[in-house]
Protein backbone atom coordinates (compact mmCIF):
# COMPACT_ATOMS: atom_id res chain seq x y z
CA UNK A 1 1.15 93.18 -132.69
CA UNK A 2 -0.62 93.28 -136.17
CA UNK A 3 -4.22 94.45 -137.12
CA UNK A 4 -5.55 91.06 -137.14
CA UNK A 5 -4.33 90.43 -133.80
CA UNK A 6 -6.11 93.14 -132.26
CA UNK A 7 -9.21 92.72 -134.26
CA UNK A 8 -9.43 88.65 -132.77
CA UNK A 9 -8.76 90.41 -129.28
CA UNK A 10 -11.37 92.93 -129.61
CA UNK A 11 -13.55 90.60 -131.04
CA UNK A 12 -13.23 88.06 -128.11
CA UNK A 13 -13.51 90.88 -125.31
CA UNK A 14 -16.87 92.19 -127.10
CA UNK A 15 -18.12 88.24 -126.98
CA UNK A 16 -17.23 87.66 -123.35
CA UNK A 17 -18.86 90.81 -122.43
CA UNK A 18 -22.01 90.41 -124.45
CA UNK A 19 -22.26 87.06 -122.43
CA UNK A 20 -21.73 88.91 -119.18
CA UNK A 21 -24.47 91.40 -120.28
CA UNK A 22 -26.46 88.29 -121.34
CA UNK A 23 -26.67 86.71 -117.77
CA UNK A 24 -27.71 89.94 -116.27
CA UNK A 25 -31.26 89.26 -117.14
CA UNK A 26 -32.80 92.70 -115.20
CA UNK A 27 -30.17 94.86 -114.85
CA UNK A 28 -26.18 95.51 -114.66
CA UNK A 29 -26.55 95.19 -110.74
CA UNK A 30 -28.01 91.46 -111.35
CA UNK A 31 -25.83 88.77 -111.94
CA UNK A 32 -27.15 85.16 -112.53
CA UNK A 33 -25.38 81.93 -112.91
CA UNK A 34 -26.62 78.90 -112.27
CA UNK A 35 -28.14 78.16 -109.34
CA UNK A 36 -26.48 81.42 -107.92
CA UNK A 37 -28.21 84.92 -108.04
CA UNK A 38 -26.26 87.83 -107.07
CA UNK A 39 -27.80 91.13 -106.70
CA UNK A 40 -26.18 94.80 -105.65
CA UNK A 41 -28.47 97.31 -104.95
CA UNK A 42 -29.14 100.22 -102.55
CA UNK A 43 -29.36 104.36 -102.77
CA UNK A 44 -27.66 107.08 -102.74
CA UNK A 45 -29.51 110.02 -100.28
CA UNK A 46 -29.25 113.27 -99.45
CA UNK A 47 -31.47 115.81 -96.98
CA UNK A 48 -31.24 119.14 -96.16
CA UNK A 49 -33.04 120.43 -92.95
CA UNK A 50 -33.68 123.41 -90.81
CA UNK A 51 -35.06 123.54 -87.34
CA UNK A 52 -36.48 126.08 -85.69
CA UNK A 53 -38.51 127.26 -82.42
CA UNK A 54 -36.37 124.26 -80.74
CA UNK A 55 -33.91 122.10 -82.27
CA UNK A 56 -32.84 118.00 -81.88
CA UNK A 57 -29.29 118.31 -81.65
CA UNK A 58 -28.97 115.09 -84.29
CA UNK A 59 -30.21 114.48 -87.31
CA UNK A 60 -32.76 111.55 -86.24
CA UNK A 61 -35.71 113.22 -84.94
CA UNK A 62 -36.06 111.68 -81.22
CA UNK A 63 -38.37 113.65 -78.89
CA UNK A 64 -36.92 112.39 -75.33
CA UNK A 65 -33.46 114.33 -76.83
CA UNK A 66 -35.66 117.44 -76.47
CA UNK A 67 -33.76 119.79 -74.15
CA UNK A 68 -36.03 121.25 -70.81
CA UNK A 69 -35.79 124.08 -70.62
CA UNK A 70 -34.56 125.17 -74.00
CA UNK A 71 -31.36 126.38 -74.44
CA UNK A 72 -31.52 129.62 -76.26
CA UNK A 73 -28.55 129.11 -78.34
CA UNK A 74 -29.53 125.85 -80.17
CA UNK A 75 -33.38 127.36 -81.21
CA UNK A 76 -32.02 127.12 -84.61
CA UNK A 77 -29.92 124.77 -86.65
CA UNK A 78 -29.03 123.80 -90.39
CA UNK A 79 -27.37 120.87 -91.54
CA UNK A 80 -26.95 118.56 -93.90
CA UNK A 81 -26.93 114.41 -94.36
CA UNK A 82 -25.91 112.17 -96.92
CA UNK A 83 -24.79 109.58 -94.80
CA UNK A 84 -27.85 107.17 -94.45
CA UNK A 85 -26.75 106.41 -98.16
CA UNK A 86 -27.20 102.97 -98.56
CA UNK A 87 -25.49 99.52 -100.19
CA UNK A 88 -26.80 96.39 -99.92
CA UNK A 89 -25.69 92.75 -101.62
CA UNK A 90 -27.78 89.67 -101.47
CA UNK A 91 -26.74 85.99 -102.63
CA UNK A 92 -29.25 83.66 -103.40
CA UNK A 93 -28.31 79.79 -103.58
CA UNK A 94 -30.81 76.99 -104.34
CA UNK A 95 -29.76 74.24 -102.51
CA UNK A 96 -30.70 70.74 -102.54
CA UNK A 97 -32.23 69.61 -99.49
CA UNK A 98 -32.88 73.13 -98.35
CA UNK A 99 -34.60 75.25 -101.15
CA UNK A 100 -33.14 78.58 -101.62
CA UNK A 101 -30.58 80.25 -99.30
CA UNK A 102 -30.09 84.19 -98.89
CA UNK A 103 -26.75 85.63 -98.03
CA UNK A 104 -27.55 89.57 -97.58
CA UNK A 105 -25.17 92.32 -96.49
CA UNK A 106 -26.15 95.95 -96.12
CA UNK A 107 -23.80 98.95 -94.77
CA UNK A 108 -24.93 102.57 -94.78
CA UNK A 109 -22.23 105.60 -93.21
CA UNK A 110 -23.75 106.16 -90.17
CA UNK A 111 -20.87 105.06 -88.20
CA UNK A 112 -18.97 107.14 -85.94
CA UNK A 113 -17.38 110.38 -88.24
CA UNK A 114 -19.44 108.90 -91.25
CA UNK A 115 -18.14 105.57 -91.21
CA UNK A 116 -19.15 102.58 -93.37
CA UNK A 117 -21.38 100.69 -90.67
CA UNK A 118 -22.86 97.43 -91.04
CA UNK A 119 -26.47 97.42 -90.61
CA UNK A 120 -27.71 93.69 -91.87
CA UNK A 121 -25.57 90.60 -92.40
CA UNK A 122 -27.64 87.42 -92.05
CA UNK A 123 -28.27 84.19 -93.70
CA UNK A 124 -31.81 82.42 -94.45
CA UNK A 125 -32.79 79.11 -95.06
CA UNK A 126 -35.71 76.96 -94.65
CA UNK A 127 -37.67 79.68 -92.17
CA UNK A 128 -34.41 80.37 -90.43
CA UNK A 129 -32.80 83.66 -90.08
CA UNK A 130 -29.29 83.59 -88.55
CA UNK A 131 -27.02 87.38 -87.70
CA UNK A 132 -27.87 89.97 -87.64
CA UNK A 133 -31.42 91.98 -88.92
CA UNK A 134 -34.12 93.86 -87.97
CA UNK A 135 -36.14 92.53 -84.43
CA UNK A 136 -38.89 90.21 -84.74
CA UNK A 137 -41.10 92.93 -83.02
CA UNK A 138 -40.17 95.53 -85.90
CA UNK A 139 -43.60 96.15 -88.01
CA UNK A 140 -42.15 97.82 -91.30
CA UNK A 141 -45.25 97.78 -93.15
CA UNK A 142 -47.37 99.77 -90.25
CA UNK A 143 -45.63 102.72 -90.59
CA UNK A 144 -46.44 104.89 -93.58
CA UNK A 145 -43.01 106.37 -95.23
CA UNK A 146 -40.79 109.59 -94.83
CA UNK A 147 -37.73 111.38 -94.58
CA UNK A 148 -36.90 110.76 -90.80
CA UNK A 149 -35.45 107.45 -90.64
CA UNK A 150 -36.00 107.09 -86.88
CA UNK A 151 -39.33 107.54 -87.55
CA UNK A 152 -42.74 108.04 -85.14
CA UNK A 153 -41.49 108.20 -81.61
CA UNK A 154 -43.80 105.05 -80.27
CA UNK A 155 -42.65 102.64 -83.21
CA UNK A 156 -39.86 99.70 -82.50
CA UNK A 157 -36.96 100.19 -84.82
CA UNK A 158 -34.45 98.30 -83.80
CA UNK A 159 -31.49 95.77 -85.27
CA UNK A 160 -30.12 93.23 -83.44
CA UNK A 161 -28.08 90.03 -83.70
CA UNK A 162 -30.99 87.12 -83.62
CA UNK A 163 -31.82 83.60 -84.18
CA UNK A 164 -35.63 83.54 -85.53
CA UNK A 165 -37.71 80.97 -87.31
CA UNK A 166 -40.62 82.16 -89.30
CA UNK A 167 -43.25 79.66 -90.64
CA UNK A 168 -46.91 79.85 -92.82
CA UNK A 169 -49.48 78.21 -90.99
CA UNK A 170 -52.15 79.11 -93.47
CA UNK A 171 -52.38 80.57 -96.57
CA UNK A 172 -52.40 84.08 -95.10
CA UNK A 173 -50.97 83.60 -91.29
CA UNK A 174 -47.35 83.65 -90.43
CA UNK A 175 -45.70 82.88 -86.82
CA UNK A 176 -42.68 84.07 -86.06
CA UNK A 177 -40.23 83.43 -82.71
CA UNK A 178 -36.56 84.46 -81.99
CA UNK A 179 -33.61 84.58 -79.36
CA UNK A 180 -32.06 88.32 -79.46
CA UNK A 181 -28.99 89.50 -78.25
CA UNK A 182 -29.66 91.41 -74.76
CA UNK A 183 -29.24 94.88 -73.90
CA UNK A 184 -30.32 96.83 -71.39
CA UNK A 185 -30.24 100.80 -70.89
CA UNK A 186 -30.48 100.87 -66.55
CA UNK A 187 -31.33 103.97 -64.41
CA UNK A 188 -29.21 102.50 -61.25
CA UNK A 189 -29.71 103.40 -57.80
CA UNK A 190 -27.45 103.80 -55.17
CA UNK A 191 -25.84 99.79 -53.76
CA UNK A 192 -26.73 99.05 -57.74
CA UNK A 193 -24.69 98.83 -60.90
CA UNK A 194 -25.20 97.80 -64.78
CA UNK A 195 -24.08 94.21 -65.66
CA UNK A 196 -23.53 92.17 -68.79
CA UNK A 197 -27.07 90.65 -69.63
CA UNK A 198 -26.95 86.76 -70.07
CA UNK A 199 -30.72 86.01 -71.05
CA UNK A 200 -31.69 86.61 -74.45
CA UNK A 201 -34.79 88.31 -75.10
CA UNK A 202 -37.62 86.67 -76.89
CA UNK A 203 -39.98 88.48 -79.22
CA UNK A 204 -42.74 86.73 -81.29
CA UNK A 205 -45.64 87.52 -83.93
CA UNK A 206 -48.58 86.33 -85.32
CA UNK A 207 -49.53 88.16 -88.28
CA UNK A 208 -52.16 87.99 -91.12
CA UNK A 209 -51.71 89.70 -94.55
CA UNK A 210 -54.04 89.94 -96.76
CA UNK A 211 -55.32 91.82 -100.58
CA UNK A 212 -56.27 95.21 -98.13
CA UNK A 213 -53.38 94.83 -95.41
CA UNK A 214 -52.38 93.02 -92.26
CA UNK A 215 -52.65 92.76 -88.66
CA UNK A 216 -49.43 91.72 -86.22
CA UNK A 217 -49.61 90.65 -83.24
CA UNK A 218 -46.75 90.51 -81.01
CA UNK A 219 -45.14 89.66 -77.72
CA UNK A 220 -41.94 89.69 -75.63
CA UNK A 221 -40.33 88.18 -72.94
CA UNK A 222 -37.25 90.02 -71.13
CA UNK A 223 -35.17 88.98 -68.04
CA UNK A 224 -32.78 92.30 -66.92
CA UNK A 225 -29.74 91.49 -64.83
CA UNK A 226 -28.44 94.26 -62.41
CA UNK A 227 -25.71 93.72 -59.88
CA UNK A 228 -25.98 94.74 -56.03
CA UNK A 229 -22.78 96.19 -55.09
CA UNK A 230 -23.10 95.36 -51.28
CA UNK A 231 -22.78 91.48 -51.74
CA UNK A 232 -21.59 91.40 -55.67
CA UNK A 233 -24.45 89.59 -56.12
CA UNK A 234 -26.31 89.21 -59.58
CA UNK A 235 -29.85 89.66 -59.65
CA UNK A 236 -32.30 89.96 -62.32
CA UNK A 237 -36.31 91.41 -63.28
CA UNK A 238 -38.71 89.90 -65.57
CA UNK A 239 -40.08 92.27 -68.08
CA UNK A 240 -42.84 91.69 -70.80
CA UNK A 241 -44.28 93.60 -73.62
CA UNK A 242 -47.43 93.53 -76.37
CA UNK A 243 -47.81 95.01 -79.30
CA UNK A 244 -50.69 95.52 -82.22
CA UNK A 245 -49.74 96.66 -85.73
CA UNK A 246 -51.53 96.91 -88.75
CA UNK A 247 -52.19 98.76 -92.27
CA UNK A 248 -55.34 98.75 -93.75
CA UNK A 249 -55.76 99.86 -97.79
CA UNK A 250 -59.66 101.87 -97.00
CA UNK A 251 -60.32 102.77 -100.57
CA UNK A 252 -57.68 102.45 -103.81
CA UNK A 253 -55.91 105.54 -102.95
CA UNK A 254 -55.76 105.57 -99.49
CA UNK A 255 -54.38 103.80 -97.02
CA UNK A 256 -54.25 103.24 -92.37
CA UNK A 257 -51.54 102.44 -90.44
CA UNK A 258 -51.54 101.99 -86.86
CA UNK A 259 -49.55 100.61 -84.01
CA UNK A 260 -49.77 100.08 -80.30
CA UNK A 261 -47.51 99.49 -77.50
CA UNK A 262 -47.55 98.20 -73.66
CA UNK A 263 -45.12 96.55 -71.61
CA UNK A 264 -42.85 96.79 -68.97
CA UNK A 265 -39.51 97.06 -68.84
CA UNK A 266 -39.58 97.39 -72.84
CA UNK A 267 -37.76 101.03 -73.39
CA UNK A 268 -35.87 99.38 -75.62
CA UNK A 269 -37.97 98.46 -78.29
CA UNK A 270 -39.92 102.13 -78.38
CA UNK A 271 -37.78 105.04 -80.08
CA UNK A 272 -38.59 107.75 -77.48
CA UNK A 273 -37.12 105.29 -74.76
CA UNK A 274 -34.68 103.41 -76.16
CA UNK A 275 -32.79 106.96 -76.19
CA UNK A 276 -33.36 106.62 -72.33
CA UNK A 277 -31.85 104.34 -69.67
CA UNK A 278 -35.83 103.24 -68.82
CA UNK A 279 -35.80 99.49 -69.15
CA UNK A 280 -34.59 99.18 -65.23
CA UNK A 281 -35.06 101.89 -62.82
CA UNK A 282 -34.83 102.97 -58.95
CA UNK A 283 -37.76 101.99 -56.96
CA UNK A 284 -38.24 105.44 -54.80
CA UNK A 285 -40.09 103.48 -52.29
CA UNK A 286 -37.83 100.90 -51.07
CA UNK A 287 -34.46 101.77 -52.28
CA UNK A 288 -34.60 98.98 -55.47
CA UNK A 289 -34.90 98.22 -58.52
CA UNK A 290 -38.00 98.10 -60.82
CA UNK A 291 -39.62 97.93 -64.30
CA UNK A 292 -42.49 100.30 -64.64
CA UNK A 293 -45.06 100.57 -67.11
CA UNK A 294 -44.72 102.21 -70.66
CA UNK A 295 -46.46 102.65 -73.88
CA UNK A 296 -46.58 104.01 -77.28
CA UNK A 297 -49.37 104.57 -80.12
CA UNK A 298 -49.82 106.15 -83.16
CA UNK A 299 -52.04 106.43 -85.86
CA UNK A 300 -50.91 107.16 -89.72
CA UNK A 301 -51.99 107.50 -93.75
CA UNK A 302 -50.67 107.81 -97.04
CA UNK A 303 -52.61 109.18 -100.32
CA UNK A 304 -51.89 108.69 -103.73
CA UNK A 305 -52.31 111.78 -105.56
CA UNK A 306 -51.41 110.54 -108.58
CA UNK A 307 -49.14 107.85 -110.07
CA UNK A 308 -45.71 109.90 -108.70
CA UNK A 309 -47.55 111.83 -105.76
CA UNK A 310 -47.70 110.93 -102.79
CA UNK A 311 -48.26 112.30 -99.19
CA UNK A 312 -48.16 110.64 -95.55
CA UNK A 313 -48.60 111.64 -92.25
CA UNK A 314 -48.36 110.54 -88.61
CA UNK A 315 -49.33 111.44 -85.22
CA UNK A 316 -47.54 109.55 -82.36
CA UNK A 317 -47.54 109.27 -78.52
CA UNK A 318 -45.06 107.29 -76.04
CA UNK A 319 -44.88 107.71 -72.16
CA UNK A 320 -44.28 105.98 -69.47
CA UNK A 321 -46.87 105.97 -65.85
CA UNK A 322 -45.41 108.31 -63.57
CA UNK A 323 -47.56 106.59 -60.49
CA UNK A 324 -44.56 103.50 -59.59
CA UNK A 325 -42.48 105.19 -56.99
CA UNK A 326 -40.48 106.61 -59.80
CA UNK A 327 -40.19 110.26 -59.83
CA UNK A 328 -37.80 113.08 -60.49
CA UNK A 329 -39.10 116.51 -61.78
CA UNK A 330 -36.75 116.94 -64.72
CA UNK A 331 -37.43 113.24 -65.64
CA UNK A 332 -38.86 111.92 -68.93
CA UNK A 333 -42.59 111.42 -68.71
CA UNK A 334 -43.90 111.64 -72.31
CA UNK A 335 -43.63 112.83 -76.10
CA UNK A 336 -45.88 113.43 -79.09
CA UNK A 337 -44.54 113.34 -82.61
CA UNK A 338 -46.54 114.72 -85.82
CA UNK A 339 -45.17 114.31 -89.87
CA UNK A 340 -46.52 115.31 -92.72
CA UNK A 341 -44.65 114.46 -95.92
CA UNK A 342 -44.94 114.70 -99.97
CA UNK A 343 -42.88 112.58 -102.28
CA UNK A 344 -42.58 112.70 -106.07
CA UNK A 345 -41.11 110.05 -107.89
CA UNK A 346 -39.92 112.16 -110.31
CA UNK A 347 -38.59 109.10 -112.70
CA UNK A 348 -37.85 105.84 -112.68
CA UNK A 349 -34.93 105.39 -109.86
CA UNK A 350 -34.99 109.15 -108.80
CA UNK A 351 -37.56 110.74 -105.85
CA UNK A 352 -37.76 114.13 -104.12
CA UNK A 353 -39.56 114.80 -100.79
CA UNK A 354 -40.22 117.46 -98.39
CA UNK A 355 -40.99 117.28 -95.13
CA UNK A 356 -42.64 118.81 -92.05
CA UNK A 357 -41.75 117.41 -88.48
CA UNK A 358 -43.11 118.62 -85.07
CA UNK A 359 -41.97 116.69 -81.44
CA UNK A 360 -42.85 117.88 -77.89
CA UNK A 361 -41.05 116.52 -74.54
CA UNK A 362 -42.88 116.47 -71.06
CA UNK A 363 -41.34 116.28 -67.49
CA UNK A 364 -43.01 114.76 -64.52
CA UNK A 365 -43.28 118.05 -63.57
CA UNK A 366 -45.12 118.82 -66.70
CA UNK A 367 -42.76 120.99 -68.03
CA UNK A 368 -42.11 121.08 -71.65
CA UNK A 369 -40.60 121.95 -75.19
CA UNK A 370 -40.73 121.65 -78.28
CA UNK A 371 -38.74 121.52 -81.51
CA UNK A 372 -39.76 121.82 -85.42
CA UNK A 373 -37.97 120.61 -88.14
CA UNK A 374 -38.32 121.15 -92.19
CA UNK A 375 -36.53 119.06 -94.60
CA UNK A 376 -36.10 118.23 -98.15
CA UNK A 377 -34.68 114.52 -99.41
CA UNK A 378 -33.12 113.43 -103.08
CA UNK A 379 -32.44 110.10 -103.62
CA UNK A 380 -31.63 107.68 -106.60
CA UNK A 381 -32.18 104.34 -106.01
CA UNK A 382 -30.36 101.77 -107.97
């Protein structure tokens, strides 16, 4: 093969890729092509932590895990997590009768031994969301930000396979309903056993946004089948939830965020319980089966510091009433969660944090412990 040869090779290959380069139009994760926008993104993340005076024996910070009494040989612990790294792709198609269409995948390594896991894989179109995503009663944006990726004990945080519609019915209002896949987390009694659920749960919102914030409002409707062993007969319990959430911006550096709780029968959609089998329990009066009252609020802020610093903190509650014929000393009655974080954004796609976390557990019998927790994140975002 002569010089010229390899010159009109080299030549071509620089052409094609300085039109490959040329469709990127934001970045080399951006690829555009006519009506067709694909875009790879995501993070990679790392976090060092430390507990002490009481440990979680996980590296989500989840209060009802809180061991009573606490074991002596777990007051301590190190470790260290780089496997909430994340990847995400998302295809965007304008089609004709139907305006744009997202296609988005996302996968983190959070899967049993560290496992690539799928966390998102939906399609959207036309106010329709279709796989699976976060729950319609999931409130991102009232929940200030930090390391723990749980998060405050009373929040909902929770993906699930769903059919939703979303629409605008004002400039600033947006109503949302959808059918999500059922699970339930039972306490049985004795004559009763855990069953498939058939019913799908129904969550929707209401929520304004405006300049300064927003306000959600939310609901849910749940029907909980248990099977009675004596007859192998299929029974079920209707349980209901509300929930307020907000953010509000007070002054240019500082913003609220709040959210609020109360159902029954809704463990699963509040962190503390959804570690809990509490969305169906024994009735201790009559030998049943019951949903009993729960609930969950917390109140949170971020700062601005400066253009790269930032700090946050939160203060949370979650319980559930001890007063429905449902009691057991070394039960779960309630936990309180407190955060306090700083993040620099030290450049562009690269941020540091540290951490402070402190969670206490209490038994019907009102005994208690606690755990700390002190952690540092890195992550590049790309």
């Amino acid at each position: 093969m002569n010089k010229t040869m390899l010159k009109g090779i080299f030549l071509s290959a620089a052409v094609m890729l300085s039109a490959t380069v040329y469709s990127q139009t934001k970045s080399p994760f951006i690829y555009e092509s006519g009506n067709t926008t694909i875009k790879l993104g995501g993070f990679i993340r790392t976090v060092a932590l430390y507990d002490f005076k009481g440990s979680v024996q996980n590296n989500d910070f989840v209060n009802s895990t809180i061991s009573i009494p606490s074991n002596w040989e777990y007051q301590k612990r190190t470790s260290y997590d780089a496997s909430a790294s994340r990847l995400g792709l998302k295809i965007t198609q304008n089609i004709e009768k139907f305006g744009p269409l997202d296609i988005y995948f996302e996968m983190d390594f959070r899967g049993a031994n560290d496992v690539l896991r799928l966390r998102q894989a939906y399609v959207a179109f036309s106010g329709f969301t279709l796989g699976q995503t976060w729950s319609f009663w999931y409130d991102a944006a009232s929940m200030p930000a930090m390391i723990d990726i749980q998060g405050v004990n009373s929040r909902t945080f929770l993906r699930t396979p769903l059919l939703g519609y979303t629409a605008k019915i004002g400039k600033d209002l947006t109503f949302g309903v959808s059918f999500e896949i059922p699970k339930a987390k039972i306490t049985t009694a004795t004559g009763y056993k855990s069953v498939n659920q058939t019913t799908p749960d129904i969550p929707f919102f209401l929520q304004y946004k405006g300049k300064s914030g927003h306000i959600k409002a939310a609901g849910i409707f749940r029907t909980i089948t248990y099977g009675v062993t004596s007859d192998e007969e299929l029974k079920s319990a209707s349980a209901f939830g509300a929930q307020l959430s907000g953010s509000l911006k007070v002054v240019k550096n500082f913003t609220l965020y709040s959210n609020g709780i109360y159902g029954k029968g809704v463990a699963r959609y509040i962190n503390d319980l959804g570690a809990l089998n509490l969305d169906l329990v024994p009735n201790q009066d009559n030998g049943g089966m019951q949903v009993i009252p729960m609930w969950g609020v917390s109140l949170g802020l971020k700062a601005d510091l400066s253009q790269k610093i930032y700090c946050t903190s939160t203060y949370s509650v979650a319980g559930i009433n001890s007063d429905y014929n449902y009691y057991s000393a070394n039960e779960y009655l309630k936990g309180d969660y407190f955060s306090a974080t700083m993040f620099w954004n030290v450049a562009k796609n690269l941020s540091v944090a540290g951490e402070y976390l402190h969670g206490k557990r209490v038994n019907m019998n009102h005994a208690s412990a606690e755990a700390n927790r002190l952690q540092m994140m890195v992550m590049y975002t790309f």
